[in-house]
Each structure stands twice: as structure tokens, then as C-alpha cells.
C-alpha atoms as a PDB file:
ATOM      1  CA  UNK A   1      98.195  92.765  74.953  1.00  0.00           C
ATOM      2  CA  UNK A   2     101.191  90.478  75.084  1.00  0.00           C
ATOM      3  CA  UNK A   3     102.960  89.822  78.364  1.00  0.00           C
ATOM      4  CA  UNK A   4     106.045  87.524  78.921  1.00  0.00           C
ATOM      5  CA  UNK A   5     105.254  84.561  81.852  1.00  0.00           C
ATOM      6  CA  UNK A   6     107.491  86.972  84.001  1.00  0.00           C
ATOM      7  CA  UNK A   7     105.769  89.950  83.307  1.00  0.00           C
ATOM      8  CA  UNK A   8     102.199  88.565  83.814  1.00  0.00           C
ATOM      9  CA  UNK A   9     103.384  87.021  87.140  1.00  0.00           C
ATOM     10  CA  UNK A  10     103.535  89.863  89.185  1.00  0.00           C
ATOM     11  CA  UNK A  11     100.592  90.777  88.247  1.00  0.00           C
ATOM     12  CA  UNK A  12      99.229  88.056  90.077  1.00  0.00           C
ATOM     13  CA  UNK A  13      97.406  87.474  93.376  1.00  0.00           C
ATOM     14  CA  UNK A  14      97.789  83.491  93.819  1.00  0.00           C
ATOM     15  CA  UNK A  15      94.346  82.335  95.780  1.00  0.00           C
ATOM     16  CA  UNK A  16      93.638  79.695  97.985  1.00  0.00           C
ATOM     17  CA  UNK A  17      90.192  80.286  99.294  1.00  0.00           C
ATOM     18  CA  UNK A  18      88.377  77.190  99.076  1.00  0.00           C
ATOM     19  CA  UNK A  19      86.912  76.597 102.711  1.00  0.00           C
ATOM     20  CA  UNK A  20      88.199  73.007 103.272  1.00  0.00           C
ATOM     21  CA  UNK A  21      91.680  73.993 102.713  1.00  0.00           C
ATOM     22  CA  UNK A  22      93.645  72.600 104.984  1.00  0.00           C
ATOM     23  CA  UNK A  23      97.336  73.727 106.272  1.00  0.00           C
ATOM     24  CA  UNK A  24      98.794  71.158 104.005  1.00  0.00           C
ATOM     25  CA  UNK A  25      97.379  72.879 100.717  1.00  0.00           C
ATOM     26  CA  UNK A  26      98.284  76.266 102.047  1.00  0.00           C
ATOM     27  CA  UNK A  27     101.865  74.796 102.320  1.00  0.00           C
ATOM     28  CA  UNK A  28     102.158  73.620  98.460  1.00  0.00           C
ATOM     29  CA  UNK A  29     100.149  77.246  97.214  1.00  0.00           C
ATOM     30  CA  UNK A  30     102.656  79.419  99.234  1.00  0.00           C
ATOM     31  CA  UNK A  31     105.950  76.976  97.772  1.00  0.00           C
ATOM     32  CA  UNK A  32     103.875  77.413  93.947  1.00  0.00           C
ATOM     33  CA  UNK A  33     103.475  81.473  94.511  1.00  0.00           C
ATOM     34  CA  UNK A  34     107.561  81.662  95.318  1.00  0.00           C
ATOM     35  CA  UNK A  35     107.979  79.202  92.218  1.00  0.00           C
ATOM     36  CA  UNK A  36     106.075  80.745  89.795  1.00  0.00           C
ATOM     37  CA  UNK A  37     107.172  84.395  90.921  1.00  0.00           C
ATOM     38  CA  UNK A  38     103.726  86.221  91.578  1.00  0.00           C
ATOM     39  CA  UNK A  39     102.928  89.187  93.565  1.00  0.00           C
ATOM     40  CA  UNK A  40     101.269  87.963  96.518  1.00  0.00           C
ATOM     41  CA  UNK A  41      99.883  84.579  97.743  1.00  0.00           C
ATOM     42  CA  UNK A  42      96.007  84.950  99.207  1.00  0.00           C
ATOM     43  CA  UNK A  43      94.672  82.781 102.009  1.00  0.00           C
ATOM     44  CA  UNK A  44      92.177  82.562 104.397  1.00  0.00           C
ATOM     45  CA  UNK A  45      92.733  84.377 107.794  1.00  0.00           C
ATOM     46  CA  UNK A  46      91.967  81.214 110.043  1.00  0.00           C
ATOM     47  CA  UNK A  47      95.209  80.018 108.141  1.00  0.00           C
ATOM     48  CA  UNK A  48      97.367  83.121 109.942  1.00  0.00           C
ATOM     49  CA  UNK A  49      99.467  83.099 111.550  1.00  0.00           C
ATOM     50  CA  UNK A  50     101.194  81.014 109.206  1.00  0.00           C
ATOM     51  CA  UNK A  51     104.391  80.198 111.048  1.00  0.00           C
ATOM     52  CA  UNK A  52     101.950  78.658 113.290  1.00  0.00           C
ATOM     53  CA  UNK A  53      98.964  77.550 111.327  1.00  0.00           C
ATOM     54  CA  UNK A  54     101.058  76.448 108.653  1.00  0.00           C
ATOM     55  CA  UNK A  55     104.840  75.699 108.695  1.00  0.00           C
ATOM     56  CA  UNK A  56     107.087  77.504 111.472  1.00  0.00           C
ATOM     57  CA  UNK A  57     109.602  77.533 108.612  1.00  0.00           C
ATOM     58  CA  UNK A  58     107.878  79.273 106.105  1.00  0.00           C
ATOM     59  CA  UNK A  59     109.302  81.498 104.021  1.00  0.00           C
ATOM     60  CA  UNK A  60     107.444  83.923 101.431  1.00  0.00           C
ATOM     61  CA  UNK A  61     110.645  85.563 100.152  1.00  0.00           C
ATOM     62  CA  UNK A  62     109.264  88.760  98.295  1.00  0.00           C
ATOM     63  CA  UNK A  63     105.669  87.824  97.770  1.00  0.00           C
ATOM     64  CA  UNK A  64     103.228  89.523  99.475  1.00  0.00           C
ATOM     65  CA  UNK A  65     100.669  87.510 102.215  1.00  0.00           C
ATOM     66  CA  UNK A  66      97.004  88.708 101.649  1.00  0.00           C
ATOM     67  CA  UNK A  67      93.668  87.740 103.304  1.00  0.00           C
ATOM     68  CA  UNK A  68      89.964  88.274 103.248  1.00  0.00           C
ATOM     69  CA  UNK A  69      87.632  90.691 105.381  1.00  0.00           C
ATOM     70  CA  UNK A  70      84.162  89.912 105.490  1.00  0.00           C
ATOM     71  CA  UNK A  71      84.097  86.945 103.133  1.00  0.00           C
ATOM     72  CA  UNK A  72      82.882  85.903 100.803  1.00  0.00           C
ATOM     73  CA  UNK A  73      78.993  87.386 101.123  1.00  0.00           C
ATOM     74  CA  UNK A  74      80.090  90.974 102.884  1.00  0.00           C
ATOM     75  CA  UNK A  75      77.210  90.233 105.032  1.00  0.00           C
ATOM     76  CA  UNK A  76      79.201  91.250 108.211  1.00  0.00           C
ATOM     77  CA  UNK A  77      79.119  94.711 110.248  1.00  0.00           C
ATOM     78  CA  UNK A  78      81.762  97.244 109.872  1.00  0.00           C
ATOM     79  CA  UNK A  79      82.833  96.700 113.450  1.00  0.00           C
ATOM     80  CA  UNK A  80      82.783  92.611 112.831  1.00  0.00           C
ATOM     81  CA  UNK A  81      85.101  93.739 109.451  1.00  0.00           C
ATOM     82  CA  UNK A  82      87.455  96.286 111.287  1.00  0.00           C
ATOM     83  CA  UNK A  83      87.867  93.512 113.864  1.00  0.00           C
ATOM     84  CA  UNK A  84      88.890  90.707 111.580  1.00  0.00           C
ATOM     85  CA  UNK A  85      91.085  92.954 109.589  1.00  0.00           C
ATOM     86  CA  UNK A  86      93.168  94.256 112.649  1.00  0.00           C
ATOM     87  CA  UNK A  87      93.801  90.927 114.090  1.00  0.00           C
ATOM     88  CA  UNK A  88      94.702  89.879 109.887  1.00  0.00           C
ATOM     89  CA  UNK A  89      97.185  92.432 110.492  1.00  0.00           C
ATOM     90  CA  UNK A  90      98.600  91.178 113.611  1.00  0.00           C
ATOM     91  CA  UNK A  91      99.155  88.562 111.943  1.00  0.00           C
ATOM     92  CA  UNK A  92     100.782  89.429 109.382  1.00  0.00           C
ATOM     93  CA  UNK A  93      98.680  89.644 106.417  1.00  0.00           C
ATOM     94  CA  UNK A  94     100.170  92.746 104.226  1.00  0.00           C
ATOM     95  CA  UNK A  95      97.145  92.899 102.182  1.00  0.00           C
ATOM     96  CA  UNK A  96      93.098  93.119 103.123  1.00  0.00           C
ATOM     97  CA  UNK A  97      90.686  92.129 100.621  1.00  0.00           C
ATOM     98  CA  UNK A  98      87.226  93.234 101.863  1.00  0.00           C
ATOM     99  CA  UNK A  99      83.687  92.300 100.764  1.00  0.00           C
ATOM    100  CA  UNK A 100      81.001  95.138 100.713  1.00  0.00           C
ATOM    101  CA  UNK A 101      77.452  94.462 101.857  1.00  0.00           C
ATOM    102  CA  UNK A 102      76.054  94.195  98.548  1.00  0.00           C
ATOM    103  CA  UNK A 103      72.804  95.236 100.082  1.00  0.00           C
ATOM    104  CA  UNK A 104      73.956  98.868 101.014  1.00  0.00           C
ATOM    105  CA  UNK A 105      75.067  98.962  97.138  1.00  0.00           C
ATOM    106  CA  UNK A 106      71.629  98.391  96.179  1.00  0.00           C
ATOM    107  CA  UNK A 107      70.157 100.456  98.680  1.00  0.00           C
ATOM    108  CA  UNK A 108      72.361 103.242  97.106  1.00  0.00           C
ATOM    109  CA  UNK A 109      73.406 103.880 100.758  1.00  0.00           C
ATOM    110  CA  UNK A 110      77.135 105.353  99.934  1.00  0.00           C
ATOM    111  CA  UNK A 111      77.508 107.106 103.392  1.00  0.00           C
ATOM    112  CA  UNK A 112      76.958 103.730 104.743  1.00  0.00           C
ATOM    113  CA  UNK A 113      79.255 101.961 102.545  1.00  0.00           C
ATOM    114  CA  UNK A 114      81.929 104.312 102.966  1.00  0.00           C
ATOM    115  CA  UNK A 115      81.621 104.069 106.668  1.00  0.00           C
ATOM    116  CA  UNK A 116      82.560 100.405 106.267  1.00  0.00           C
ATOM    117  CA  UNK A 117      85.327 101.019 103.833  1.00  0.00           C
ATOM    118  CA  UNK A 118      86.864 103.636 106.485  1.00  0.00           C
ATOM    119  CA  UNK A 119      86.138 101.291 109.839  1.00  0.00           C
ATOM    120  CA  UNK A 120      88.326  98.770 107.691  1.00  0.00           C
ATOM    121  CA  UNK A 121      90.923 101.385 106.796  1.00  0.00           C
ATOM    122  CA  UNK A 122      91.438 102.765 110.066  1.00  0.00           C
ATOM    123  CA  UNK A 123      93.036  99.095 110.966  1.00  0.00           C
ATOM    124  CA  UNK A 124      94.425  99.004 107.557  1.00  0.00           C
ATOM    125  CA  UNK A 125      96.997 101.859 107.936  1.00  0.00           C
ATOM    126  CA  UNK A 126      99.465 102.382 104.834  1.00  0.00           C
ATOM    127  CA  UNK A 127     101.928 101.374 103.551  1.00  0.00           C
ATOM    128  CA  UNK A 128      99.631  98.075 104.316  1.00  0.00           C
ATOM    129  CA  UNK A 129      97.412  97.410 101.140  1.00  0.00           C
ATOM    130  CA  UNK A 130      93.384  97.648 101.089  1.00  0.00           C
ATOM    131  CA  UNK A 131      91.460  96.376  97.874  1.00  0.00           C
ATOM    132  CA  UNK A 132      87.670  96.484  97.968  1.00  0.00           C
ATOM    133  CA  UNK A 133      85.623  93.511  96.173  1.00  0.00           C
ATOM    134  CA  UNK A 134      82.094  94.688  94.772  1.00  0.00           C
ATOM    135  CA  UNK A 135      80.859  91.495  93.215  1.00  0.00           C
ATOM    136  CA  UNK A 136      80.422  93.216  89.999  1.00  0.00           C
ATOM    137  CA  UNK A 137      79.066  90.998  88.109  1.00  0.00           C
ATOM    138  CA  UNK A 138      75.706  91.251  90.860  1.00  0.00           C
ATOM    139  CA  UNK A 139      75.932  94.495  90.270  1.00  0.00           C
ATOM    140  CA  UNK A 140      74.512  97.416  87.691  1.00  0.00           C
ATOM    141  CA  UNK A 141      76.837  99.909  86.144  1.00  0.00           C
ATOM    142  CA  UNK A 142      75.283 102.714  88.179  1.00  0.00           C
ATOM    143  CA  UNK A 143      75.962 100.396  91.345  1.00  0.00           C
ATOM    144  CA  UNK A 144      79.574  99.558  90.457  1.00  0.00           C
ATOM    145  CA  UNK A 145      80.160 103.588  89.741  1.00  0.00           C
ATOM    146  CA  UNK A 146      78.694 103.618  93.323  1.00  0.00           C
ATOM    147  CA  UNK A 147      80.487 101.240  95.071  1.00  0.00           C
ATOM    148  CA  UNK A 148      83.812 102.257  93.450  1.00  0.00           C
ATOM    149  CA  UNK A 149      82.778 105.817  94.561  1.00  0.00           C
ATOM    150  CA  UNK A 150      82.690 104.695  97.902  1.00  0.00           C
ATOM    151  CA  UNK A 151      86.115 102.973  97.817  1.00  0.00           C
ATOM    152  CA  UNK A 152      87.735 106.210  96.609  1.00  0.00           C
ATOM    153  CA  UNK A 153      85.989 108.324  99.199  1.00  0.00           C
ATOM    154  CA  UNK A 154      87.296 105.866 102.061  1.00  0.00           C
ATOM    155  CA  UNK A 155      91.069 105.635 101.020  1.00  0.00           C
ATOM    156  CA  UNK A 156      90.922 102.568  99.484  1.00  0.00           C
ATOM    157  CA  UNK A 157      93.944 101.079  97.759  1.00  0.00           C
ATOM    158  CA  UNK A 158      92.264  98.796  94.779  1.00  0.00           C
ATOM    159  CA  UNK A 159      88.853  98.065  93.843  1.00  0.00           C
ATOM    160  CA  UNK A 160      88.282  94.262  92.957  1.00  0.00           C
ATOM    161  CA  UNK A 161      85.854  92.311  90.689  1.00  0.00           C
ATOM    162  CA  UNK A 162      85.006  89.533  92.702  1.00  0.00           C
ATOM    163  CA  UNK A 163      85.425  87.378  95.427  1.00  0.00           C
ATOM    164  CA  UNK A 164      84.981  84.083  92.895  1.00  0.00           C
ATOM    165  CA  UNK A 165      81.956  82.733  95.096  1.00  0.00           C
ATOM    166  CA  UNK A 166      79.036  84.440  94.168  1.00  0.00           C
ATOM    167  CA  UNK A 167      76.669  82.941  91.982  1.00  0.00           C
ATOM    168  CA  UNK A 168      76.254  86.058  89.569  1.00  0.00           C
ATOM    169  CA  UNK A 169      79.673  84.757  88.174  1.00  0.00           C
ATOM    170  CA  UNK A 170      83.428  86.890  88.363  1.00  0.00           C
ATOM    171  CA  UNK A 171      85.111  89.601  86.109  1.00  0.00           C
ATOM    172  CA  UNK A 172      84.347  91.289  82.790  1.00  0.00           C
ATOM    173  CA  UNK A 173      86.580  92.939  80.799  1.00  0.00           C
ATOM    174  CA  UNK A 174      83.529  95.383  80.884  1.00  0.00           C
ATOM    175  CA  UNK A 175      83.526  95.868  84.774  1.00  0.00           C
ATOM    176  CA  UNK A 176      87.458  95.814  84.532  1.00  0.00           C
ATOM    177  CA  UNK A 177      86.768  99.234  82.401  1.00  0.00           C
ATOM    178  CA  UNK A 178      83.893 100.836  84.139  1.00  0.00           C
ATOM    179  CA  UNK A 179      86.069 100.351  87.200  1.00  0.00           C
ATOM    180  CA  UNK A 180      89.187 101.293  86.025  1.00  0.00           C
ATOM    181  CA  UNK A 181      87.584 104.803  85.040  1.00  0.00           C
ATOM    182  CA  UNK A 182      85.976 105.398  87.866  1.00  0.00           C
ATOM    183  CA  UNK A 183      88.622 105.023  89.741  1.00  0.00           C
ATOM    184  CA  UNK A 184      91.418 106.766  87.599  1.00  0.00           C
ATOM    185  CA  UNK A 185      95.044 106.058  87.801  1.00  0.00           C
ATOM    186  CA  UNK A 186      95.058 106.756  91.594  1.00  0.00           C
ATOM    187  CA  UNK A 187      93.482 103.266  92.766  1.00  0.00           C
ATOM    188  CA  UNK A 188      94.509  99.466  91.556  1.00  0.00           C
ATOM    189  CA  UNK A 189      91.727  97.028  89.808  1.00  0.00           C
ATOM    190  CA  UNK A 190      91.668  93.867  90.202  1.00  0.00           C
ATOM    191  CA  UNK A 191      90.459  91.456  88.527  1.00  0.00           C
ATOM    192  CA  UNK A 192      89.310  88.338  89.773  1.00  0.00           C
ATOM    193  CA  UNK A 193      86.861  85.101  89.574  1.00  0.00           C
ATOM    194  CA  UNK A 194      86.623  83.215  86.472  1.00  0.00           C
ATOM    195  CA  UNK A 195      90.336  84.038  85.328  1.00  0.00           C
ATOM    196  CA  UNK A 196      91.368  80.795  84.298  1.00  0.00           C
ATOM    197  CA  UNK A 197      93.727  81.048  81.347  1.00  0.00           C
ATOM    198  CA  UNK A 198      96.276  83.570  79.831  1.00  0.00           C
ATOM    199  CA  UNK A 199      93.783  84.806  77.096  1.00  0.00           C
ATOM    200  CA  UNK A 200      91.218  86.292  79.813  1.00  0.00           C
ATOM    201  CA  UNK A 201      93.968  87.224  82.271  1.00  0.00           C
ATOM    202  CA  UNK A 202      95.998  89.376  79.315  1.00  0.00           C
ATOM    203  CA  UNK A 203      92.466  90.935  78.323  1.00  0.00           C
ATOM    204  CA  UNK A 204      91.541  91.982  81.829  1.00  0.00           C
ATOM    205  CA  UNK A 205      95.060  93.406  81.873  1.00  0.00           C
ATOM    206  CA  UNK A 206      94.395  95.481  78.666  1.00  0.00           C
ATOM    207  CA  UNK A 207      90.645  96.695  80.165  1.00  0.00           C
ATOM    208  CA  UNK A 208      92.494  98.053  83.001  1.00  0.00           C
ATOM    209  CA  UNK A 209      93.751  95.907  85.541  1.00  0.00           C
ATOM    210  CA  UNK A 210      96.590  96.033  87.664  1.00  0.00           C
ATOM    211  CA  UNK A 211      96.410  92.573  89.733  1.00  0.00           C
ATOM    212  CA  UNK A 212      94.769  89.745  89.189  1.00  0.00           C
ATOM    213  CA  UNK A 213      93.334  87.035  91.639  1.00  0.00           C
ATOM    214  CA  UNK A 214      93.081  83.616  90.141  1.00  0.00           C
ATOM    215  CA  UNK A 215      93.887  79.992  91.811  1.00  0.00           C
ATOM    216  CA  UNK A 216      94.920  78.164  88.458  1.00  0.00           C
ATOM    217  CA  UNK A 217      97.902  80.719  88.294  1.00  0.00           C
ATOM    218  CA  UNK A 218     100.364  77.910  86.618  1.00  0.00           C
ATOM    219  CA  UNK A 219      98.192  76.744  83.831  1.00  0.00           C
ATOM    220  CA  UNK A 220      97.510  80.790  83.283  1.00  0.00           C
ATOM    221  CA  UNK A 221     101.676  81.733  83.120  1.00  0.00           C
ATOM    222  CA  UNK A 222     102.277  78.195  81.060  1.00  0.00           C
ATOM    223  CA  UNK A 223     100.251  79.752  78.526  1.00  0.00           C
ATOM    224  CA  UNK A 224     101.944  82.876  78.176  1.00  0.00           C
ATOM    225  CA  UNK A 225     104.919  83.597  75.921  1.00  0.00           C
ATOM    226  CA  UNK A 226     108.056  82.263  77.739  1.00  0.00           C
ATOM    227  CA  UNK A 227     110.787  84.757  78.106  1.00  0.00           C
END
């Protein structure tokens, strides 16, 4: 698949997740997300609200401001989850990326997971954006049919690879696909952890993705095809 600089940019979620980030970092990812044109800029929630966290002045333009629930290990109860993604909302995150407890996925426990999925939702309302992130790469195939099952049962906008941190590594174009049809055309995918260049980000594209999360989002769009 071959996607102009342009084109591949709104496919992207621009991350800064690192946890000794500091307001001054967040500052120079938000001003490289409006440069380089992506979908949405991803930060931490102790960094919201960002006209007060960050810069008073800011000013995303048309990208989109996303955080994370329950990250990075999903270890967190759905009441701990709902919590942190209401007050995300308030301040103004238009996006929720949410870890599940990878334990309930290999407990097979969907009524469980979908219970968390919903509590999330319910402070999550539409046309505000909820992607799920199943660490697939931790995960069997029957698990990530599972977990994805859960996401579609809850209301779930995306499901998502990765959070980037766990040591079972990030996406696969063969996750990307297993995902993608479990999911349909109904739900996004994205893709994310271990995207570092345009190669892997145009092949996770072609397996089925519809975002992608990456921090190195200029070196991936430099290597596109310019146009």
C-alpha cells in the first residue's frame, strides 16, 4: 500500500506517553502534531487540562486531544477506569484509550471484561471516541477474538494493539488482521507500539488499520512519498 505523507498523516495518533514527560515536551509534541497534520495528539491525563497543565494559549486547531484509561498495565478496577475517564473528559480529552485487565482475558472472563468496557463507556458518551488496547502481542488468537468480542459487545469505538509498554512487544500485521475481522467494518483498529517507520506503518494500514499510535511520527511521514 502506498500512501502520500498527507494521506498517512491522518491516520495518525501522535503519542507522548513516556512517564517523565514534562509540560515542556507536551508543548513541542502538540506544536509537531499541528505541523505534521495528524489526527490526534495523545498524552497523559495528569497533563489535562492543558490550558493549565501546559500552555494557557494552546491551540490544537483540528487535531484531536486523546488520553489513557487504566494505563499502561489495565491493572485498575472498572470503577477506578470509569473515574479517570470522566474526569479525562472534563477535561477535555476527545478520545479514551483504555487498557483491559489482561488477567480477565486469560481467565476467559468476557462478562467481566465487558463490564469494564461499558463502566468506561457510560462516561465515554458519543460522539466522544473509545478505543480499547488488548496488548495483543501477550495475547493468543483465541484471547484477542475474546477481548475484541468484548469491545464490540460494550460499544466500543476501536480496538487497539498496544499500549507500547508491555514487555511481550507491540503490533503485528497478524493481530492488525485477526482484529480487523473480528471486529468488521463497524469498529476502528489501531495499531500501535513498535511502529517506527513508514514501511511497518503502510503494512499495518494494508492488514487493516484505521489509526495508528506511534511517537516517531516525523521520521515515519519523512519516509513516505511526498505529495
Amino acid at each position: 500500500m502506498t500512501l502520500t505523507a498527507p494521506e498517512l498523516a491522518h491516520y495518525i495518533d501522535h503519542t507522548l506517553l513516556s512517564p517523565d514527560a514534562t509540560p515542556e515536551q507536551v508543548v513541542t509534541a502538540l506544536a509537531e502534531a499541528r505541523e505534521l497534520g495528524v489526527f490526534a495528539v495523545c498524552v497523559s491525563p495528569s497533563m489535562l487540562p492543558l490550558d493549565v497543565k501546559v500552555d494557557p494559549d494552546i491551540d490544537l486547531g483540528p487535531v484531536a486531544l486523546a488520553t489513557v484509561v487504566g494505563f499502561p498495565s489495565g491493572k485498575h478496577t472498572k470503577t477506578v477506569k470509569a473515574f479517570e475517564a470522566a474526569q479525562a473528559v472534563e477535561h477535555g480529552a476527545g478520545e479514551i484509550d483504555m487498557v483491559l485487565d489482561l488477567g480477565l482475558v486469560h481467565l476467559g472472563d468476557r462478562d467481566a471484561l465487558t463490564e469494564q468496557v461499558l463502566a468506561v463507556r457510560r462516561e465515554v458518551p458519543r460522539p466522544l471516541v473509545l478505543k480499547v488496547i488488548i496488548e495483543s502481542a501477550a495475547l493468543t488468537d483465541d484471547e484477542i477474538m475474546l477481548a475484541c468480542g468484548a469491545a464490540v459487545e460494550a460499544g466500543a469505538d476501536f480496538v487497539k494493539t498496544s499500549t507500547g509498554f508491555h514487555p511481550a512487544g507491540g503490533a503485528t500485521t497478524h493481530a492488525v488482521e485477526l482484529m480487523r475481522r473480528c471486529v468488521g467494518d463497524d469498529l476502528g483498529v489501531k495499531a500501535s507500539g513498535g511502529i517506527r517507520d513508514y514501511d511497518t506503518a503502510a503494512a499495518m494500514i494494508a492488514a487493516g488499520a484505521s489509526r495508528i499510535g506511534c511517537s516517531a511520527s516525523r521520521a515515519i511521514l519523512a519516509g513516505a512519498p511526498q505529495g
